[in-house]
PDB file of N, CA and C in Angstrom:
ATOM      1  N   UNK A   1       0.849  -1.184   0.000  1.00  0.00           N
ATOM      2  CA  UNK A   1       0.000   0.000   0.000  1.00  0.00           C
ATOM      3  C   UNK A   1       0.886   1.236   0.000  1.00  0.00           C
ATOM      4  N   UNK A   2       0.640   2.176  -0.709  1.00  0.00           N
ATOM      5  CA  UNK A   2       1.386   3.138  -0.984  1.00  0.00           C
ATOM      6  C   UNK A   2       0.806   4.720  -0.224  1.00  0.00           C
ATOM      7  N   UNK A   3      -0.076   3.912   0.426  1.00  0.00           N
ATOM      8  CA  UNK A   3      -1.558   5.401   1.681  1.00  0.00           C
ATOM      9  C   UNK A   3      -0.564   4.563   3.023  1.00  0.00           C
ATOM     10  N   UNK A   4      -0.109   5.696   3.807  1.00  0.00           N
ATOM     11  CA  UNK A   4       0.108   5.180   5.756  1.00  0.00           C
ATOM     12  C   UNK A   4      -0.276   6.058   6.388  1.00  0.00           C
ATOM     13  N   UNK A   5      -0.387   6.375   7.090  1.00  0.00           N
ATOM     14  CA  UNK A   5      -0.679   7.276   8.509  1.00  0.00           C
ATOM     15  C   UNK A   5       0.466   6.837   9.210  1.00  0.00           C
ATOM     16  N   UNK A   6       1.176   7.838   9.330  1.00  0.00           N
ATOM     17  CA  UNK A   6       2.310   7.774  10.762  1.00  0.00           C
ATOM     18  C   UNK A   6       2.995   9.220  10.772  1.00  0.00           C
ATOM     19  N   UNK A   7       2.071   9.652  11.363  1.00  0.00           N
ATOM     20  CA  UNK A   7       2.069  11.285  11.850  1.00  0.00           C
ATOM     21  C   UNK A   7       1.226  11.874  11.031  1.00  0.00           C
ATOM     22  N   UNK A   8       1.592  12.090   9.556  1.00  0.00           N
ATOM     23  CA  UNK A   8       0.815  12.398   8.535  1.00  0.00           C
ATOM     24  C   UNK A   8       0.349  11.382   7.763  1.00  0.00           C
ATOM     25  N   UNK A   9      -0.587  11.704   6.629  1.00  0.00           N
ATOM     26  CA  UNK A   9      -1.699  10.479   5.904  1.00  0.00           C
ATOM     27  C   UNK A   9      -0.347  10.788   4.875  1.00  0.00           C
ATOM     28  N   UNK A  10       1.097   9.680   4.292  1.00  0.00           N
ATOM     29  CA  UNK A  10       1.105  10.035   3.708  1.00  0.00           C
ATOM     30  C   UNK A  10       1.133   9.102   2.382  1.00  0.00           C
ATOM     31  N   UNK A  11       1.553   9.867   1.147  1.00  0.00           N
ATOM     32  CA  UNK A  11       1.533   9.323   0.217  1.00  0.00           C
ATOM     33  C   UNK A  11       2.975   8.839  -0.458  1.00  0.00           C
ATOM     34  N   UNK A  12       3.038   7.790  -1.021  1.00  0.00           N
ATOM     35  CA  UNK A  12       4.729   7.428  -1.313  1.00  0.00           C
ATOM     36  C   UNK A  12       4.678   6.578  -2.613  1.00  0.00           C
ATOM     37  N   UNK A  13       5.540   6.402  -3.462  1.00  0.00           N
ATOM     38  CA  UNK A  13       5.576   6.057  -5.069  1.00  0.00           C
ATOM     39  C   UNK A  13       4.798   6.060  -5.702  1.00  0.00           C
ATOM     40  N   UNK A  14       3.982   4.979  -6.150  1.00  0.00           N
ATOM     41  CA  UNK A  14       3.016   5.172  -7.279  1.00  0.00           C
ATOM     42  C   UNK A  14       2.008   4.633  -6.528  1.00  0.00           C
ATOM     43  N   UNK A  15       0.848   5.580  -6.677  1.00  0.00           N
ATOM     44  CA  UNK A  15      -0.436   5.755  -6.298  1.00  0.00           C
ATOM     45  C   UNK A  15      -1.186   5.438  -6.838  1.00  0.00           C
ATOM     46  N   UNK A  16      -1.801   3.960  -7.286  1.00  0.00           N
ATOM     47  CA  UNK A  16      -2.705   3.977  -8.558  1.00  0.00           C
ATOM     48  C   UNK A  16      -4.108   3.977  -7.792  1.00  0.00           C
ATOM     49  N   UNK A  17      -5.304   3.821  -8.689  1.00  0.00           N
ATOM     50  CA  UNK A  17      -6.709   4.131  -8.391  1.00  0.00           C
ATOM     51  C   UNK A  17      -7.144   3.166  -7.627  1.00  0.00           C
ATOM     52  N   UNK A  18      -6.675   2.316  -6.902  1.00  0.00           N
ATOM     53  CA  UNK A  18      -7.119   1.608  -5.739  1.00  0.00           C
ATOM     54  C   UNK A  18      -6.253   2.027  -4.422  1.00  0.00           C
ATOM     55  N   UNK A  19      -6.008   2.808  -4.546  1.00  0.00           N
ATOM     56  CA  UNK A  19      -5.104   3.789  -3.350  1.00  0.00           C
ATOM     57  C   UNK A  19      -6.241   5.153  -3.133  1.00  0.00           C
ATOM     58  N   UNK A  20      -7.337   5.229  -3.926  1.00  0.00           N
ATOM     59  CA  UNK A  20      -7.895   6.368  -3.819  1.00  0.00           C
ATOM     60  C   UNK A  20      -9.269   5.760  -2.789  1.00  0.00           C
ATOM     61  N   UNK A  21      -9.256   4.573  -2.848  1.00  0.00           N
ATOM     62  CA  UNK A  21     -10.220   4.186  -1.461  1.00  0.00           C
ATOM     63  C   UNK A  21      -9.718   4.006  -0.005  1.00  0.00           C
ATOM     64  N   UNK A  22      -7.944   3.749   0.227  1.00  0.00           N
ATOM     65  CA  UNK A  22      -7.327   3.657   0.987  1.00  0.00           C
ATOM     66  C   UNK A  22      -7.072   5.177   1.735  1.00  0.00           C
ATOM     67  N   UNK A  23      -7.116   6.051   0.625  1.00  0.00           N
ATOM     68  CA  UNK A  23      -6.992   7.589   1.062  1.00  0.00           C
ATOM     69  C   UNK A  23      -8.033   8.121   2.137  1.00  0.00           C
ATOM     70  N   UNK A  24      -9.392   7.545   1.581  1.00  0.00           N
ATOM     71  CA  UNK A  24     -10.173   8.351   1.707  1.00  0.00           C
ATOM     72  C   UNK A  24     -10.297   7.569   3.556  1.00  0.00           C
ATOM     73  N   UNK A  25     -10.141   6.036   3.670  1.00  0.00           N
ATOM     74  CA  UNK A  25     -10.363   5.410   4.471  1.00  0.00           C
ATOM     75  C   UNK A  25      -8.992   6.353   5.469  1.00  0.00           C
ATOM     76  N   UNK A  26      -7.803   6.579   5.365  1.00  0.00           N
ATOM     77  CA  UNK A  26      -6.795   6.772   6.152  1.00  0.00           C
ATOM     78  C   UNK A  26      -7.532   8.487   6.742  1.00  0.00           C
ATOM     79  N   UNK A  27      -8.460   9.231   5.331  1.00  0.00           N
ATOM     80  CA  UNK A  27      -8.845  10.486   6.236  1.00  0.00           C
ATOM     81  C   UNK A  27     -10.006  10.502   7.285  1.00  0.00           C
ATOM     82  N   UNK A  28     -11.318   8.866   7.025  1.00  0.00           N
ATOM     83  CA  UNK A  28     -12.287   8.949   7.877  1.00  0.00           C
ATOM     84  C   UNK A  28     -11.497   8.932   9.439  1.00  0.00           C
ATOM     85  N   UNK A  29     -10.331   7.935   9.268  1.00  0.00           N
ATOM     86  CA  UNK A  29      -9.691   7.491  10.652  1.00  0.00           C
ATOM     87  C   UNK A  29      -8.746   8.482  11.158  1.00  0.00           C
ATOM     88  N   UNK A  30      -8.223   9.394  10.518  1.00  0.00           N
ATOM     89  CA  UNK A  30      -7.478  10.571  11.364  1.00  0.00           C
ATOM     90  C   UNK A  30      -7.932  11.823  10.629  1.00  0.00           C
ATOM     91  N   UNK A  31      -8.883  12.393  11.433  1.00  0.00           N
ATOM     92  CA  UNK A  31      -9.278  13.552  11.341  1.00  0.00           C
ATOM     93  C   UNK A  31      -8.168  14.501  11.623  1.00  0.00           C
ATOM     94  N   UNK A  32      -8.258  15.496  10.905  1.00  0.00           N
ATOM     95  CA  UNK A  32      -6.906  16.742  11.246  1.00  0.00           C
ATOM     96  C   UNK A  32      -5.325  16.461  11.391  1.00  0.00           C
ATOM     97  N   UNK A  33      -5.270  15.170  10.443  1.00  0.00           N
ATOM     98  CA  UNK A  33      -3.937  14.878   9.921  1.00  0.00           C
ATOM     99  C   UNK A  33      -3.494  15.058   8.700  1.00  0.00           C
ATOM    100  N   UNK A  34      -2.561  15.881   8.339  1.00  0.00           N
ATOM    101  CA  UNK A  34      -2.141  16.565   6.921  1.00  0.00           C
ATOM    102  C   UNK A  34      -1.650  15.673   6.308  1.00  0.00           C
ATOM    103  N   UNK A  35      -1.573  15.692   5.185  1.00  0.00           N
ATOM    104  CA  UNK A  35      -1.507  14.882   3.810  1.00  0.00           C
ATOM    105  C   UNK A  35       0.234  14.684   3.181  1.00  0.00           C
ATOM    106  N   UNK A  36       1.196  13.715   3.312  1.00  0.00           N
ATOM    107  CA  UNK A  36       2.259  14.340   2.769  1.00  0.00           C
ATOM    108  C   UNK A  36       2.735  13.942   1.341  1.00  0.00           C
ATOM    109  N   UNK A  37       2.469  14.581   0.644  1.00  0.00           N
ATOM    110  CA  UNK A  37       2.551  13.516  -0.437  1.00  0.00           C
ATOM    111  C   UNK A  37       3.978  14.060  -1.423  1.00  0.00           C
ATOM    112  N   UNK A  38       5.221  14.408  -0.658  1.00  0.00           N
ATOM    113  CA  UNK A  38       6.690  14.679  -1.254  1.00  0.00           C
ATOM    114  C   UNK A  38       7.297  13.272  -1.947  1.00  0.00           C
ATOM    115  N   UNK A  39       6.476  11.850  -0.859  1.00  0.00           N
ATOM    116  CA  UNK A  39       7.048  10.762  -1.638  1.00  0.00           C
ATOM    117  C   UNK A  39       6.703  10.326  -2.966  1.00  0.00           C
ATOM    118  N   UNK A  40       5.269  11.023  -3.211  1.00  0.00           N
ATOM    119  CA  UNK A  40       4.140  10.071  -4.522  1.00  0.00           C
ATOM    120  C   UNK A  40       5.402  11.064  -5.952  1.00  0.00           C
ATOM    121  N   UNK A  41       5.666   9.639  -6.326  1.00  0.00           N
ATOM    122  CA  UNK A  41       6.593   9.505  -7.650  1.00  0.00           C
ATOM    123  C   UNK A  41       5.078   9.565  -8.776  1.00  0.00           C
ATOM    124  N   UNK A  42       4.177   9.127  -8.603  1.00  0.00           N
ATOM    125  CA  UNK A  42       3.218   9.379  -9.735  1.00  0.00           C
ATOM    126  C   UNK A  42       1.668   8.979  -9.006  1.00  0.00           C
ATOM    127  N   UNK A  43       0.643   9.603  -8.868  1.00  0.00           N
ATOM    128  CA  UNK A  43      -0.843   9.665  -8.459  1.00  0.00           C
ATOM    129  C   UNK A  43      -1.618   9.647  -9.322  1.00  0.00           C
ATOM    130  N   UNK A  44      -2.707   8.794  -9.437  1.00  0.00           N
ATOM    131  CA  UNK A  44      -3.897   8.443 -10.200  1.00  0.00           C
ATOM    132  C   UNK A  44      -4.605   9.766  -9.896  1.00  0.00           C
ATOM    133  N   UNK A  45      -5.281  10.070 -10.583  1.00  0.00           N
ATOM    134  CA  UNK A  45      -5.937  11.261 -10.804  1.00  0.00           C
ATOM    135  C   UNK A  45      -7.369  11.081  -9.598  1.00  0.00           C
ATOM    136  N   UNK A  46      -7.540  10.308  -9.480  1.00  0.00           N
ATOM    137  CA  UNK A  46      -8.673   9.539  -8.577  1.00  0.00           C
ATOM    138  C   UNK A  46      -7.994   9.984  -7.200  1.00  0.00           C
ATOM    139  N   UNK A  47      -6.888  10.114  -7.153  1.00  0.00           N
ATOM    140  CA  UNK A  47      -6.047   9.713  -5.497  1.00  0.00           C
ATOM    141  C   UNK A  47      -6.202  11.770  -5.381  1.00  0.00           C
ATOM    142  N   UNK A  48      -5.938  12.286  -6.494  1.00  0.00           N
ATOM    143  CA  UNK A  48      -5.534  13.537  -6.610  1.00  0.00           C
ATOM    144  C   UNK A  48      -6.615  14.558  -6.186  1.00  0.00           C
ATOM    145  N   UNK A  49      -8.296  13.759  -6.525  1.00  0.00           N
ATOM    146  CA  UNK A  49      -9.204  14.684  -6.440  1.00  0.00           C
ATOM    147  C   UNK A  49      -9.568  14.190  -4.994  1.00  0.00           C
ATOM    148  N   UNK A  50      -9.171  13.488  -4.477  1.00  0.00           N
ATOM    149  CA  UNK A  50      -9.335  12.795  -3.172  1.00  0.00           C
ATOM    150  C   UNK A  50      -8.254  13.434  -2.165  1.00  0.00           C
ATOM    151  N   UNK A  51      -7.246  14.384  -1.984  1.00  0.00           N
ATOM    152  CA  UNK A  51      -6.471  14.883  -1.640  1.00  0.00           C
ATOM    153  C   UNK A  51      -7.187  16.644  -2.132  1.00  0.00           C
ATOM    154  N   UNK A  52      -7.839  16.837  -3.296  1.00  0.00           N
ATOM    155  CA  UNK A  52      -8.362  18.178  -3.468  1.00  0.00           C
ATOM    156  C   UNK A  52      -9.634  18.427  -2.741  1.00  0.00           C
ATOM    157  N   UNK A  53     -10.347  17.117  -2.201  1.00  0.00           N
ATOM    158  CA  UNK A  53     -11.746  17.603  -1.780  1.00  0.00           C
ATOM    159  C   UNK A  53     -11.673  16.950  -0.715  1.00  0.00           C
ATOM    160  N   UNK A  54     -10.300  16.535   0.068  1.00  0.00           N
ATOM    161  CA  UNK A  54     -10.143  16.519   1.534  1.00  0.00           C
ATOM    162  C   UNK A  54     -10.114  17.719   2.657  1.00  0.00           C
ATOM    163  N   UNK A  55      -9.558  19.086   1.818  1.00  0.00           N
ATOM    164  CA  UNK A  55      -9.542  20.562   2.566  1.00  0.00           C
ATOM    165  C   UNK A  55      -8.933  20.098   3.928  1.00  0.00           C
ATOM    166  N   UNK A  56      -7.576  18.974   3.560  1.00  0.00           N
ATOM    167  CA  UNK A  56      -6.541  19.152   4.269  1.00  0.00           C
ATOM    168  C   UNK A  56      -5.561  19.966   3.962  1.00  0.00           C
ATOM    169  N   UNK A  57      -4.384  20.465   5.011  1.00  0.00           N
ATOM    170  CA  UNK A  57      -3.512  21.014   4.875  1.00  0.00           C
ATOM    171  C   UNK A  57      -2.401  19.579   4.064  1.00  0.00           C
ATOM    172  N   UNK A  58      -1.598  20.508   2.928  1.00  0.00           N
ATOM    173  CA  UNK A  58      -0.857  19.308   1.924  1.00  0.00           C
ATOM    174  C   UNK A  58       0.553  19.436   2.290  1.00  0.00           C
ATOM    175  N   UNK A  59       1.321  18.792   2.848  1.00  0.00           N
ATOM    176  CA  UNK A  59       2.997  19.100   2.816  1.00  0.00           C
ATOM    177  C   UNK A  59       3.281  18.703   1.284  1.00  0.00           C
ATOM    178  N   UNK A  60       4.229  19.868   1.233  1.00  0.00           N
ATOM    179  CA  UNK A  60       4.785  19.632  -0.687  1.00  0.00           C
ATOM    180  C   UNK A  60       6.414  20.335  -0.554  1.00  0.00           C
ATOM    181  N   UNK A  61       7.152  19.960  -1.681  1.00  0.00           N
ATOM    182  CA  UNK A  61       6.069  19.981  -3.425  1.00  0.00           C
ATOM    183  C   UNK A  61       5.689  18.488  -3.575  1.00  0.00           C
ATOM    184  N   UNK A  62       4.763  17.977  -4.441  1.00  0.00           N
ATOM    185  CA  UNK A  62       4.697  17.159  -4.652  1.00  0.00           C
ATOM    186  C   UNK A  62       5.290  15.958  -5.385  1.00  0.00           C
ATOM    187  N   UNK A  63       5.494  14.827  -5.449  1.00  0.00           N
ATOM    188  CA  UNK A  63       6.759  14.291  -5.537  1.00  0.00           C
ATOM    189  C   UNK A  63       6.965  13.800  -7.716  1.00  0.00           C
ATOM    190  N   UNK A  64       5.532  13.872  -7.681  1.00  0.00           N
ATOM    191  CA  UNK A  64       4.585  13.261  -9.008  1.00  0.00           C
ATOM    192  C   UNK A  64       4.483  15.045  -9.878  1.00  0.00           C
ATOM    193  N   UNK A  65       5.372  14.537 -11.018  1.00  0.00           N
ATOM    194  CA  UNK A  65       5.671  15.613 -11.667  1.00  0.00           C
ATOM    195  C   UNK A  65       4.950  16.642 -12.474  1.00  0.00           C
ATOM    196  N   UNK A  66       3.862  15.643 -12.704  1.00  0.00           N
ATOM    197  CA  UNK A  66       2.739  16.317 -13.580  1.00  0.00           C
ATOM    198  C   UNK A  66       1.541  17.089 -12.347  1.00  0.00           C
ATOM    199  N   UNK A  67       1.981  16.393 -11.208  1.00  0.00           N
ATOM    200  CA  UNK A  67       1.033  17.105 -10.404  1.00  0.00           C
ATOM    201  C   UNK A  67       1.210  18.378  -9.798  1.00  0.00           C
ATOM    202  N   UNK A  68       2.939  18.135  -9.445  1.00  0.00           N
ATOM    203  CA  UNK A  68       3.511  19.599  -9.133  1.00  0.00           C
ATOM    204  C   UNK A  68       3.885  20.967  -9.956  1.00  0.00           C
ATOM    205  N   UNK A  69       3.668  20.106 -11.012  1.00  0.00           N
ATOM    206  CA  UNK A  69       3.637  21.771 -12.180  1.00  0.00           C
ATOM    207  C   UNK A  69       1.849  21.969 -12.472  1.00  0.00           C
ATOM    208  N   UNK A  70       0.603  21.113 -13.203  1.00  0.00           N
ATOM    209  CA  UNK A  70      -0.252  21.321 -13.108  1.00  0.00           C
ATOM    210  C   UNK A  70      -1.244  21.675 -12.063  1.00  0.00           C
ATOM    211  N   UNK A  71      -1.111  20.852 -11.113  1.00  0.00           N
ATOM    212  CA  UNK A  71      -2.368  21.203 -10.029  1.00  0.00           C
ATOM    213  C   UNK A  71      -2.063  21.954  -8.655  1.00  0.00           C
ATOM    214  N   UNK A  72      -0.565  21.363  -8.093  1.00  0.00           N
ATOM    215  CA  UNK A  72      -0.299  21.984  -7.392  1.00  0.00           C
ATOM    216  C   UNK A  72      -0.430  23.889  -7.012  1.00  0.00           C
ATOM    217  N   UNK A  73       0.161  24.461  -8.025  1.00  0.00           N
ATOM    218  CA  UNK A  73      -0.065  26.108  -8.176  1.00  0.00           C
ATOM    219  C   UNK A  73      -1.463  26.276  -7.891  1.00  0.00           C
ATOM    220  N   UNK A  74      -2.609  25.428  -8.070  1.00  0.00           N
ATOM    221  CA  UNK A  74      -3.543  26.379  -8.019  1.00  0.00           C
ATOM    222  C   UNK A  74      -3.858  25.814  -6.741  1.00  0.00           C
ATOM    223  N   UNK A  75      -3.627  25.389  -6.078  1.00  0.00           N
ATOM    224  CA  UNK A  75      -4.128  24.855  -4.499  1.00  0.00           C
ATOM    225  C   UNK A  75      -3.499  25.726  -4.014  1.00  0.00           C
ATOM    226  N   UNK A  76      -2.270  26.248  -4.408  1.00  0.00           N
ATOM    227  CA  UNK A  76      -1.490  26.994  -3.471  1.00  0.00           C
ATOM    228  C   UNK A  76      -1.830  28.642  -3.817  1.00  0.00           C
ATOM    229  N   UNK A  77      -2.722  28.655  -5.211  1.00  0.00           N
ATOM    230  CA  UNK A  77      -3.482  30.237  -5.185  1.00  0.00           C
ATOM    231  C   UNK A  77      -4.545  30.198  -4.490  1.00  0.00           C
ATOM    232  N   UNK A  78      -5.437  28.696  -4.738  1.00  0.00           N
ATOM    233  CA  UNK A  78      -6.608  28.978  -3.763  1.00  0.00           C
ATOM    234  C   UNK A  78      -6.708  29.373  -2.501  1.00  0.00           C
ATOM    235  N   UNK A  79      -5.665  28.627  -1.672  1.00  0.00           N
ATOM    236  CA  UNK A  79      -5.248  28.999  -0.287  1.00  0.00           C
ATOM    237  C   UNK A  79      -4.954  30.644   0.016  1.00  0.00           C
ATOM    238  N   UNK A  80      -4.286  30.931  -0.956  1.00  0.00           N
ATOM    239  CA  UNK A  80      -4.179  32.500  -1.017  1.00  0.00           C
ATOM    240  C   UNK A  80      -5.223  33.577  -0.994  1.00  0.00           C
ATOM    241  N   UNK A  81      -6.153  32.939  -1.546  1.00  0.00           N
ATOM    242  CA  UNK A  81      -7.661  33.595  -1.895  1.00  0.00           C
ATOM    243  C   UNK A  81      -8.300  33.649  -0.846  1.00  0.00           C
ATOM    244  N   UNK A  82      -8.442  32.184  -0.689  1.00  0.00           N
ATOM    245  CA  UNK A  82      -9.177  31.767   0.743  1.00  0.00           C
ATOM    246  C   UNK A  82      -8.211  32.468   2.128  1.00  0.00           C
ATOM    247  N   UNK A  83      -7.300  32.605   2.460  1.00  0.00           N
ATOM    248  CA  UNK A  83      -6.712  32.850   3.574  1.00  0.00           C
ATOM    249  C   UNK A  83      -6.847  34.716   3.828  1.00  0.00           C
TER     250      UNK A  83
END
């Protein structure tokens, strides 16, 4: 499994779309534990919108390359907006 909880929910190598039910299960069980996902080498897009509509705090950059140039920036404008 590539989802743990140990301090943070985090995320580590490749994340495929059966990691996006493990996500969601690691956020019912620790409420107000941040997300780290510096290890995920590549995330299913499934794992990604599951980390966007958690409205956890994200430790980054992210480790998955297409995520840290595409999606990342705008989480980190939204926060800006919102804050």
């Amino acid at each position: 499994m590539t989802v743990r909880a140990d301090g943070a929910i985090l995320l580590e190598g490749e994340c495929p779309v059966e990691d996006s039910e493990a996500l969601v299960q690691a956020l019912q069980d620790s409420p107000g534990r941040v997300i780290d996902w510096t290890g995920a080498t590549r995330l299913h897009t499934s794992v990604v919108q599951v980390v966007l509509l958690a409205e956890r705090q994200v430790i980054g950059p992210c480790g998955d390359p297409f995520v840290a140039r595409w999606i990342e920036p705008s989480m980190v404008a939204a926060s800006v907006v919102e804050g």
